[in-house]
C-alpha atoms as a PDB file:
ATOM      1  CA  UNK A   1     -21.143 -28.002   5.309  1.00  0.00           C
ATOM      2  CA  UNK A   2     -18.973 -28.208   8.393  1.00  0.00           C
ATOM      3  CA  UNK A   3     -17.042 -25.516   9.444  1.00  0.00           C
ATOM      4  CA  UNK A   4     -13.762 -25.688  11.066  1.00  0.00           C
ATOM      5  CA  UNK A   5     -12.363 -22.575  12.128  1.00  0.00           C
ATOM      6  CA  UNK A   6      -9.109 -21.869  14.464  1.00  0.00           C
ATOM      7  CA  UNK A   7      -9.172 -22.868  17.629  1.00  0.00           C
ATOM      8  CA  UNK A   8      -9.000 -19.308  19.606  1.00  0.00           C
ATOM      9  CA  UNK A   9     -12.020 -17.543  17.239  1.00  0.00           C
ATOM     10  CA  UNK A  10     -14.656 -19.303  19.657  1.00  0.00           C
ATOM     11  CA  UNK A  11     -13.228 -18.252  22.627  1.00  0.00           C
ATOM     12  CA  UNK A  12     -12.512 -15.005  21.239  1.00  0.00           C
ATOM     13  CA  UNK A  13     -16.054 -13.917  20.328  1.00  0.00           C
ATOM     14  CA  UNK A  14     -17.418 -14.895  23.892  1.00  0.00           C
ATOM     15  CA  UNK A  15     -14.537 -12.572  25.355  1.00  0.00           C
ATOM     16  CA  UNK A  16     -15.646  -9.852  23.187  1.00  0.00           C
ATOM     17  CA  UNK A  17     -19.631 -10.496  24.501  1.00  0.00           C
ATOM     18  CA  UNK A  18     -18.352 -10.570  27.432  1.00  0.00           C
ATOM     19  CA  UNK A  19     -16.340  -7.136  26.979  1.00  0.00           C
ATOM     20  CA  UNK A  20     -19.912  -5.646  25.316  1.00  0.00           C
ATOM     21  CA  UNK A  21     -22.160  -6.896  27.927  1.00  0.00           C
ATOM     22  CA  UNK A  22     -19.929  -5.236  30.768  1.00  0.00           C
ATOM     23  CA  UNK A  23     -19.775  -2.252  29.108  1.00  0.00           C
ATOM     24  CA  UNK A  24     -23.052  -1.771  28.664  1.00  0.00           C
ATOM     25  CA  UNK A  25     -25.093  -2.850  31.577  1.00  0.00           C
ATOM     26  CA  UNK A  26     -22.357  -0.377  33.687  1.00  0.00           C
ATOM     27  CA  UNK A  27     -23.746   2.309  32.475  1.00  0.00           C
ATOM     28  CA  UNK A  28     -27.737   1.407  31.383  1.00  0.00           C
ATOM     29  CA  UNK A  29     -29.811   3.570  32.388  1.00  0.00           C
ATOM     30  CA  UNK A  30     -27.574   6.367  33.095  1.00  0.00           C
ATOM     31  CA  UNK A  31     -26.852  10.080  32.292  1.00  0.00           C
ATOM     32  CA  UNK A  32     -25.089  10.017  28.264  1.00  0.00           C
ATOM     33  CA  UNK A  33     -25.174  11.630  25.157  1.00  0.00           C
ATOM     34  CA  UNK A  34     -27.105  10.669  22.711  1.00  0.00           C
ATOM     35  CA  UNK A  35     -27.388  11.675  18.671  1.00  0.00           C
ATOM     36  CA  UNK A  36     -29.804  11.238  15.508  1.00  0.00           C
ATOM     37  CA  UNK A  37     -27.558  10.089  12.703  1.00  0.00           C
ATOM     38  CA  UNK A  38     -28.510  10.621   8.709  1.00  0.00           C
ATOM     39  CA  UNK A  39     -30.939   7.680   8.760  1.00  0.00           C
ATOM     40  CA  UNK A  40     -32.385   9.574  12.236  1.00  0.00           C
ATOM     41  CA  UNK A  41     -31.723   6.120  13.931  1.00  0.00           C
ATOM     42  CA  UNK A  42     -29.749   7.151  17.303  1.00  0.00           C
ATOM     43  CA  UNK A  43     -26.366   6.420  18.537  1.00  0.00           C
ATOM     44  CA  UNK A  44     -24.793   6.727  21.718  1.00  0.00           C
ATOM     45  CA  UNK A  45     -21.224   7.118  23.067  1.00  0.00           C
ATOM     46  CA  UNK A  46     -21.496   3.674  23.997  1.00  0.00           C
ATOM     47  CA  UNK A  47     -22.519   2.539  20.649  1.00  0.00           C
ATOM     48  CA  UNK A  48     -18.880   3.570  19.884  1.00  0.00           C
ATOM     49  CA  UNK A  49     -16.864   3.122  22.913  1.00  0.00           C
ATOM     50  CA  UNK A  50     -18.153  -0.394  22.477  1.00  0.00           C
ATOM     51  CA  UNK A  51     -16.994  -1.053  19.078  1.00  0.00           C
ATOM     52  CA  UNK A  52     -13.950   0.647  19.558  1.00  0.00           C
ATOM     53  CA  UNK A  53     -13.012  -1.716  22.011  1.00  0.00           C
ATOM     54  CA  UNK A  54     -13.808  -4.799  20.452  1.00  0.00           C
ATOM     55  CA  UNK A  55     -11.762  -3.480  17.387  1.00  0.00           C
ATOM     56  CA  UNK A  56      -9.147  -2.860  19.471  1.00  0.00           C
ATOM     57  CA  UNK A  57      -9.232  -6.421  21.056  1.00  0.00           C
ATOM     58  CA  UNK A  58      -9.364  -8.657  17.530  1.00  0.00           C
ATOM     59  CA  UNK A  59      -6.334  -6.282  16.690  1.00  0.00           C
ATOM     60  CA  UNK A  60      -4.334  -7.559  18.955  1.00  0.00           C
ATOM     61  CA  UNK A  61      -5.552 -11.592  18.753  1.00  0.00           C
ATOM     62  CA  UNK A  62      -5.891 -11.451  15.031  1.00  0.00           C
ATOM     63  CA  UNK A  63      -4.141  -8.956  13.828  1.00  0.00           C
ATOM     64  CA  UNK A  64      -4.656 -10.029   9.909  1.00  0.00           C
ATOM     65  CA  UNK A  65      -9.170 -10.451  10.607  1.00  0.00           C
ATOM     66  CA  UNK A  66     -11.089  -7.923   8.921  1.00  0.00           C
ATOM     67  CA  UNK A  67     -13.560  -5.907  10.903  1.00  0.00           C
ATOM     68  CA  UNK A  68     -16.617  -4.570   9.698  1.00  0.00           C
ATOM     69  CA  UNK A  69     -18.852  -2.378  12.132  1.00  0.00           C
ATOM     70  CA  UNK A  70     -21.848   0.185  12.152  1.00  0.00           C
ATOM     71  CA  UNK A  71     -20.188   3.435  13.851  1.00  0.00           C
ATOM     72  CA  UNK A  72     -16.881   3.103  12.098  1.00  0.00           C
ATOM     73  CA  UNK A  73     -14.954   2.628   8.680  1.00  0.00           C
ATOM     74  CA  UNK A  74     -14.474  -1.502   7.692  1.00  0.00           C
ATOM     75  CA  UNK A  75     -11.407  -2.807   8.587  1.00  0.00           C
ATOM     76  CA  UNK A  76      -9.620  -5.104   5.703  1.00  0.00           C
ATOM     77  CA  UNK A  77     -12.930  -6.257   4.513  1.00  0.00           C
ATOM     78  CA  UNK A  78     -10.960  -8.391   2.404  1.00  0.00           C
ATOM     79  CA  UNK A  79      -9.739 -10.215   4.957  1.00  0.00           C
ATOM     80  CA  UNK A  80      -9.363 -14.392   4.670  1.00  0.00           C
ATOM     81  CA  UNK A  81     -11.882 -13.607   8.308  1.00  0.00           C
ATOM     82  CA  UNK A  82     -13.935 -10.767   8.847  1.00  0.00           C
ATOM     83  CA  UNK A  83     -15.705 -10.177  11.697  1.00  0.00           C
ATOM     84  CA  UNK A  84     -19.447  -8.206  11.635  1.00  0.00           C
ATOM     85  CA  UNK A  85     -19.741  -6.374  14.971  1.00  0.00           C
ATOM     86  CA  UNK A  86     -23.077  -4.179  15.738  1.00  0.00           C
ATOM     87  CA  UNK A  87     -22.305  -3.063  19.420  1.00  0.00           C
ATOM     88  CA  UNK A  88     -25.456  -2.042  20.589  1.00  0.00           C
ATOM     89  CA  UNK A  89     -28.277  -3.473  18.564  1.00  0.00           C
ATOM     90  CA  UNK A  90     -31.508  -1.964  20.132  1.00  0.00           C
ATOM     91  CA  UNK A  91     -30.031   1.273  20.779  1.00  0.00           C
ATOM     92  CA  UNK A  92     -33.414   3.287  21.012  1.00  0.00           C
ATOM     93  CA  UNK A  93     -33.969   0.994  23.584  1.00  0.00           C
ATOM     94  CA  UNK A  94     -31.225   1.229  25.370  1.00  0.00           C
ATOM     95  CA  UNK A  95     -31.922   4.982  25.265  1.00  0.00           C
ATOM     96  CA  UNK A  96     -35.276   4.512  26.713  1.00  0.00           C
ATOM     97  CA  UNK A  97     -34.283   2.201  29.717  1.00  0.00           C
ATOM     98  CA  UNK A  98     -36.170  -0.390  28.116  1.00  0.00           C
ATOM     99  CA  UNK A  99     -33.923  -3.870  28.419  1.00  0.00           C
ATOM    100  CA  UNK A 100     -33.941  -4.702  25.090  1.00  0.00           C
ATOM    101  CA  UNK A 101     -30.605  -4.574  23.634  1.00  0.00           C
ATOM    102  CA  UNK A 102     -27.877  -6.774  22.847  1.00  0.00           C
ATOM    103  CA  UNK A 103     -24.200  -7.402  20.760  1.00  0.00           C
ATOM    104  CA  UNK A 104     -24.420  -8.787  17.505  1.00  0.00           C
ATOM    105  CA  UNK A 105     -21.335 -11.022  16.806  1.00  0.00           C
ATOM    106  CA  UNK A 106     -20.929 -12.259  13.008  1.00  0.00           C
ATOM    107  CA  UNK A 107     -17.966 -13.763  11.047  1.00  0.00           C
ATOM    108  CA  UNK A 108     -17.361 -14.293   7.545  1.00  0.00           C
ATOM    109  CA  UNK A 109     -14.948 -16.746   6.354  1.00  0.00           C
ATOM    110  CA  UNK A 110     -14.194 -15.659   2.231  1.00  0.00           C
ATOM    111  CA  UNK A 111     -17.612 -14.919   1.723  1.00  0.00           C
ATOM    112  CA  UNK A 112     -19.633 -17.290   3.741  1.00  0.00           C
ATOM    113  CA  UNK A 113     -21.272 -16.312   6.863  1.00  0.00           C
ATOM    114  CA  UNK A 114     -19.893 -19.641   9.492  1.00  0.00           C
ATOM    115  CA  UNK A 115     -20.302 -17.693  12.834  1.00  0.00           C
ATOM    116  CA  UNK A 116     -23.113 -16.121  14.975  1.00  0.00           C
ATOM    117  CA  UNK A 117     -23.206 -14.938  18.287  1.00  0.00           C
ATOM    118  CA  UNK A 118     -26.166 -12.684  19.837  1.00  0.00           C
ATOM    119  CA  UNK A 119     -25.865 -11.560  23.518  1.00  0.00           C
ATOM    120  CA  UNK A 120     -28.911 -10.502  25.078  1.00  0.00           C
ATOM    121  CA  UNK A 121     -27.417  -8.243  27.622  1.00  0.00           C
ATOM    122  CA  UNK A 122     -29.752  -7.285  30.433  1.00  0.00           C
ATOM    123  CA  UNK A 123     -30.999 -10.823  30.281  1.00  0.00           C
ATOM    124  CA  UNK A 124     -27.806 -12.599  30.321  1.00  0.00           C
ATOM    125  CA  UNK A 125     -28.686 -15.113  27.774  1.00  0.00           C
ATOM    126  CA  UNK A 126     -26.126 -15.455  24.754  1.00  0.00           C
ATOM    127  CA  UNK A 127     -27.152 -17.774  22.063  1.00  0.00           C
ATOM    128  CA  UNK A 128     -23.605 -18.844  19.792  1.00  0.00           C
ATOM    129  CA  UNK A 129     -23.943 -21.269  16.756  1.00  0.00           C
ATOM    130  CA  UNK A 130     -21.045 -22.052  13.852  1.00  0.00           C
ATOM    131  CA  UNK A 131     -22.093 -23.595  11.075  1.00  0.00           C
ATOM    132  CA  UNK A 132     -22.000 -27.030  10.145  1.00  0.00           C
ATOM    133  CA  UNK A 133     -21.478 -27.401  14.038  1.00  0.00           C
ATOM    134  CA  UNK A 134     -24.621 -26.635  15.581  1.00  0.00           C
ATOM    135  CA  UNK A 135     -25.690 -23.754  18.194  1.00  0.00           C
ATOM    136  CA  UNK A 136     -26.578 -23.207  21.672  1.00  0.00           C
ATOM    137  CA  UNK A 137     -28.637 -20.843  23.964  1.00  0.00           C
ATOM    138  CA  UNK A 138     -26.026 -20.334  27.077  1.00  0.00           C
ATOM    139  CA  UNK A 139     -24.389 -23.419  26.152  1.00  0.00           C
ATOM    140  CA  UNK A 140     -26.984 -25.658  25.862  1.00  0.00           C
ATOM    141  CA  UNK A 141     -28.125 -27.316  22.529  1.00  0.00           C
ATOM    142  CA  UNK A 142     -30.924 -25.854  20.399  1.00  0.00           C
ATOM    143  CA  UNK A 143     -32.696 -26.156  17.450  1.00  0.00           C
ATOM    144  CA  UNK A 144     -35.823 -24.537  15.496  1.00  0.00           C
ATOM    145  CA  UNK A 145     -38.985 -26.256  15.703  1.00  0.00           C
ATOM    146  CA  UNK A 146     -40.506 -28.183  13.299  1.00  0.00           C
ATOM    147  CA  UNK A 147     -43.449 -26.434  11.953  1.00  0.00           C
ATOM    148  CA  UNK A 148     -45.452 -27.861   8.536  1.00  0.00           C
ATOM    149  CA  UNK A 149     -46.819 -24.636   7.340  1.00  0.00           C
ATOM    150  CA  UNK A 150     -46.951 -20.629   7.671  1.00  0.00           C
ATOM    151  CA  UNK A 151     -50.316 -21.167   8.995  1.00  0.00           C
ATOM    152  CA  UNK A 152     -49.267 -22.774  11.844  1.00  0.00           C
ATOM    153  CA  UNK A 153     -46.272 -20.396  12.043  1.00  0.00           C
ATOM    154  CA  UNK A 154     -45.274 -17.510  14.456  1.00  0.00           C
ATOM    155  CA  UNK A 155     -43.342 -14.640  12.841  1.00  0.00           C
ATOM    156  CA  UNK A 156     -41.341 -11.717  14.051  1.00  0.00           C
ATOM    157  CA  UNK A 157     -40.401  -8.125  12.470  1.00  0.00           C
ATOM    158  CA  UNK A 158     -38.673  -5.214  13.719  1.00  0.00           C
ATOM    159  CA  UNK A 159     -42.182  -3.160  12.947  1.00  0.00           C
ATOM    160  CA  UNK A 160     -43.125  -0.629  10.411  1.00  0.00           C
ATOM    161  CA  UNK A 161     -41.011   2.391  12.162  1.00  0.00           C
ATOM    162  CA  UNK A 162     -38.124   0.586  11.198  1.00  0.00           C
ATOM    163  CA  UNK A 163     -38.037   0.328   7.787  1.00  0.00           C
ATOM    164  CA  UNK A 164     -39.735   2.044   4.790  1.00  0.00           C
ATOM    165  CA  UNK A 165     -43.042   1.648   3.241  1.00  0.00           C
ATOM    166  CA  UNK A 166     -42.117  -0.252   0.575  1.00  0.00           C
ATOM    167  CA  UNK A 167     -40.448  -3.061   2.036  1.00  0.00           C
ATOM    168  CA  UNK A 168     -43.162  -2.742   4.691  1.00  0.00           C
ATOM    169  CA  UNK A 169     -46.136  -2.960   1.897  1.00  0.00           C
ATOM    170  CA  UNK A 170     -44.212  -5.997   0.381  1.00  0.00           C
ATOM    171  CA  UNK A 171     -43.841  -8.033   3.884  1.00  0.00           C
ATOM    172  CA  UNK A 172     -47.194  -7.495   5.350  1.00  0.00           C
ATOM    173  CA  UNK A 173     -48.823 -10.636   3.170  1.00  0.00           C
ATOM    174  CA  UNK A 174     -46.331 -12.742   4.689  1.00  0.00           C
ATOM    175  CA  UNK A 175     -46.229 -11.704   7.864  1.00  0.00           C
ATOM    176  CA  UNK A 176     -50.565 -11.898   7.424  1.00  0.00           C
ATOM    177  CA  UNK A 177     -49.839 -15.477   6.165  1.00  0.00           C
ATOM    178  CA  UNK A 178     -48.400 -16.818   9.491  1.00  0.00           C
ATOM    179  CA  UNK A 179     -50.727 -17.349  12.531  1.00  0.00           C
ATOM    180  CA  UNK A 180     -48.807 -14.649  14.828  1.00  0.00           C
ATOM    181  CA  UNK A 181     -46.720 -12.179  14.002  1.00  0.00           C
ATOM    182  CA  UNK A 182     -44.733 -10.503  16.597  1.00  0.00           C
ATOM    183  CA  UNK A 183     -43.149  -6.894  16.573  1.00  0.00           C
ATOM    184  CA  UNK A 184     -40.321  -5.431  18.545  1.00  0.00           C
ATOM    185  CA  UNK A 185     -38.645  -8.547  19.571  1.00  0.00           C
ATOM    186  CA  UNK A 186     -35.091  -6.865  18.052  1.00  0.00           C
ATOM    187  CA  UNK A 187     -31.781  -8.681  19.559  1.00  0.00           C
ATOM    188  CA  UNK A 188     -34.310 -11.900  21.091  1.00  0.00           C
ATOM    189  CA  UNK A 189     -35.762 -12.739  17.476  1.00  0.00           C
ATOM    190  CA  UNK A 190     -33.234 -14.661  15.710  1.00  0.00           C
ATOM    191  CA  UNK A 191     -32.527 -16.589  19.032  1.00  0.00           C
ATOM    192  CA  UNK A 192     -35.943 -17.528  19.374  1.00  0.00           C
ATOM    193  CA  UNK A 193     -36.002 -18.824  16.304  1.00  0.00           C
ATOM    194  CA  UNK A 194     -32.603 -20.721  16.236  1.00  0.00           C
ATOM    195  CA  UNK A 195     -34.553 -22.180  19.574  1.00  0.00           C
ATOM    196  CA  UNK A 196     -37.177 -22.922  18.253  1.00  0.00           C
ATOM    197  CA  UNK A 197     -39.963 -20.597  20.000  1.00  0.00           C
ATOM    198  CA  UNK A 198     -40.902 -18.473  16.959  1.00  0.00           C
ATOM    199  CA  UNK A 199     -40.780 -19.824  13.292  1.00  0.00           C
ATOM    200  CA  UNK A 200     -39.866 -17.334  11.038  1.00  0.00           C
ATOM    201  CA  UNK A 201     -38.349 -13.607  10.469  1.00  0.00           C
ATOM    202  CA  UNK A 202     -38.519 -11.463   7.865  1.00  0.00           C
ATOM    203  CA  UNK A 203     -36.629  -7.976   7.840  1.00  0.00           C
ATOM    204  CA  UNK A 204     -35.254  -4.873   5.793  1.00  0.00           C
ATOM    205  CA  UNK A 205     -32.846  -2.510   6.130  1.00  0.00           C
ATOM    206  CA  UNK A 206     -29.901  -4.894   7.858  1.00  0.00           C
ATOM    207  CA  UNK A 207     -26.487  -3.667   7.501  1.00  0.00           C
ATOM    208  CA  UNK A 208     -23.668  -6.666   7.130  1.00  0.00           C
ATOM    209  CA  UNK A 209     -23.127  -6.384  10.794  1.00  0.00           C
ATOM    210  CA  UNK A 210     -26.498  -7.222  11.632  1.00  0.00           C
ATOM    211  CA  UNK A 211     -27.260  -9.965   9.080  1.00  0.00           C
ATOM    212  CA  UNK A 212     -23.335 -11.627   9.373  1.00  0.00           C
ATOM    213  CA  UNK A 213     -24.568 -12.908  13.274  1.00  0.00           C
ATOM    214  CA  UNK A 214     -28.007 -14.020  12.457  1.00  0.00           C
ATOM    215  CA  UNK A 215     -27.086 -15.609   9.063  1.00  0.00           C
ATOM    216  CA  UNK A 216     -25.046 -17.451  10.641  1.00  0.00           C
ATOM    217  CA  UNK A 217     -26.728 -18.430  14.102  1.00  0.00           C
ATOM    218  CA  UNK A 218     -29.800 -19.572  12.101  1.00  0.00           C
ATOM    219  CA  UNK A 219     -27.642 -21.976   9.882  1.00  0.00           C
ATOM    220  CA  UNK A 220     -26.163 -23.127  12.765  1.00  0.00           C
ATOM    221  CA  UNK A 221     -28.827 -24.074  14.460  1.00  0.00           C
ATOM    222  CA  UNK A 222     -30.658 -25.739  11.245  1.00  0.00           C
ATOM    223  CA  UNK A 223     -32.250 -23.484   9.648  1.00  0.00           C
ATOM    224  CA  UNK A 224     -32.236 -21.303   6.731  1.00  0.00           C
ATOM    225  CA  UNK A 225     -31.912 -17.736   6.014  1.00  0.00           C
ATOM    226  CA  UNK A 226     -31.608 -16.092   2.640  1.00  0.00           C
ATOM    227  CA  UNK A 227     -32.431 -12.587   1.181  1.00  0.00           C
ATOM    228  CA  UNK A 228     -36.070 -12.024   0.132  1.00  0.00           C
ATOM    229  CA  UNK A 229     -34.674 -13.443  -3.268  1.00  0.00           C
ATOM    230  CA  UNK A 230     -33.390 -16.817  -1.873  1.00  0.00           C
ATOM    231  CA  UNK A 231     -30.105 -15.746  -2.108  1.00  0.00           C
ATOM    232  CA  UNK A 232     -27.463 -16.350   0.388  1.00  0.00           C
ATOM    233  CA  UNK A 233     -26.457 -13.545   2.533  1.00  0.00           C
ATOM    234  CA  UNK A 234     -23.121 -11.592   1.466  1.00  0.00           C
ATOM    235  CA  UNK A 235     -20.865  -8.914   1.411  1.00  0.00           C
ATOM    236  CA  UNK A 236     -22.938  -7.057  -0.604  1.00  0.00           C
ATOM    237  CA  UNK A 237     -27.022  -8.628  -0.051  1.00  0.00           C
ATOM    238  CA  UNK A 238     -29.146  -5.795  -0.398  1.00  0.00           C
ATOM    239  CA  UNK A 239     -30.155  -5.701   3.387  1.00  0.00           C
ATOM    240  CA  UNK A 240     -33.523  -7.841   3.392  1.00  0.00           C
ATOM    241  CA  UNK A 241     -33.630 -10.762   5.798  1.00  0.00           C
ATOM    242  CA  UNK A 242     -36.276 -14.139   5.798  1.00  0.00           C
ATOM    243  CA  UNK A 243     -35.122 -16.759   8.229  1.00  0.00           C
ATOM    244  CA  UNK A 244     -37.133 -19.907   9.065  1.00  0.00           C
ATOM    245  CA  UNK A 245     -36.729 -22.334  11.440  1.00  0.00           C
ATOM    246  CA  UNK A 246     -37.974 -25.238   9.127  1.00  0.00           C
ATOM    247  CA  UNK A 247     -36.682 -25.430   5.742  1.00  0.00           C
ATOM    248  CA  UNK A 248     -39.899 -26.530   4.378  1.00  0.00           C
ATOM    249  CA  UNK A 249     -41.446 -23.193   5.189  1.00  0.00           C
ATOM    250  CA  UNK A 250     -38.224 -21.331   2.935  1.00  0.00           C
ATOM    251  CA  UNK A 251     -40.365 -21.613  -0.531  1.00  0.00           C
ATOM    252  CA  UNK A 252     -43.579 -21.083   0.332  1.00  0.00           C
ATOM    253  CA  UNK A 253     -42.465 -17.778   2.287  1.00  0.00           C
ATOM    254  CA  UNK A 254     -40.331 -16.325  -0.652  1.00  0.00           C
ATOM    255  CA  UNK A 255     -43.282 -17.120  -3.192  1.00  0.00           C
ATOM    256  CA  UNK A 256     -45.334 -14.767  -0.874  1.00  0.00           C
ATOM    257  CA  UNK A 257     -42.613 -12.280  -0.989  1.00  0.00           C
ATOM    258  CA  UNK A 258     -42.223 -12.246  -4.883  1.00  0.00           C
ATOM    259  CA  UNK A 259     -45.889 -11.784  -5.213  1.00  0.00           C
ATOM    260  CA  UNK A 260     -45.849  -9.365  -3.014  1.00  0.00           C
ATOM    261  CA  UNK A 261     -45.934  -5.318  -4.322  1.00  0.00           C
END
């Protein structure tokens, strides 16, 4: 399905990577505060200086957009357009002075994910895709990779410190399935696999503003991403992620998943 959207939200979401990756790479590796939140994941003033600005600047291009963030309240989340922002994805990296770390850009059009934007910010690579329209890795085409089965497949997780034992237990025999599976790869995974280096990604514990960007980007691109379920991503998916760069590997990986414990 194509997507047409207005003509000023593409230009606005590079403005606002733009705005992120500024902001951030300023003050990298620097002196800041830093706290544990209730899920003992940290955040930084940045995190939120960050996302307050961005909110700020879709206030005053789109007044009427929704926002939806991770360090503050959602923003007309009933919006016709709501954007998914995640400032700082990779924040314990960021913390660490490891160069890992990114923007997460999503937008949801009624209750269809048609945007994705992922900004890689030490490495100045941005990959941007809307759906129905294709995506690109600093403006030039991509695409996933064709790949005929998960044993020929590399796949990529955040790692077991990032999510909880169950979901853990009940990825491992797919992530055992596929001939590689990578861990760490955070704000570069979805890329790589909209670009066709890695084949396939499966997650737990996304918030909206994480899966809204990579939803979308992977559609974009040509792929497909659904819950563990198969279901399409939305407003309120219960924070699993599979992506694969070739649809053909979509069944066979949720079959895994269903059998899994």
């Amino acid at each position: 399905m194509t997507t047409t959207l207005p003509t000023e939200i593409a230009p606005l979401a590079h403005v606002l990577a733009d705005t992120a990756r500024a902001m951030l790479m300023e003050s990298f590796q620097g002196s800041y505060t830093t706290e544990i939140k209730g899920d003992a994941s940290p955040v930084t003033e940045f995190d939120r200086a960050v996302e307050r600005r961005l909110r700020e600047m879709i206030a005053e291009a789109r007044p009427n957009d929704g926002v939806i963030g991770e360090e503050f309240p959602d923003h007309q989340a009933d919006a016709e357009f709501v954007w998914a922002i995640d400032p700082l994805d990779g924040t314990k990296y960021y913390v660490t002075g490891i160069s890992l770390f990114g923007t997460l850009i999503g937008l949801r059009h009624g209750d269809r994910y048609v945007m994705g934007l992922a900004d890689h910010s030490a490495r100045s690579d941005r990959w941007f895709g809307v759906v129905g329209q294709g995506a690109g890795l600093n403006g030039t085409p991509i695409a996933p990779r064709t790949c005929s089965s998960l044993a020929e497949a590399t796949a990529s997780s955040t790692g077991p410190g990032a999510t909880n034992r169950h979901d853990w237990k009940r990825m491992r025999p797919l992530q055992r399935a596929c001939r590689w599976c990578m861990f760490g790869a955070d704000i570069t995974d979805i890329g790589s696999l909209a670009a066709g280096d890695i084949d396939v990604i499966v997650d737990a514990q996304y918030g909206e503003d994480d899966w809204a960007a990579c939803a979308a980007l992977v559609e974009a691109a040509g792929g497909r991403a659904t819950d563990w379920d198969g279901n399409p991503h939305g407003p309120g998916s219960d924070g699993t992620l599979l992506a694969v760069g070739d649809p053909g590997l979509l069944e066979p990986a949720l079959e895994i998943l269903a059998c899994s414990p």
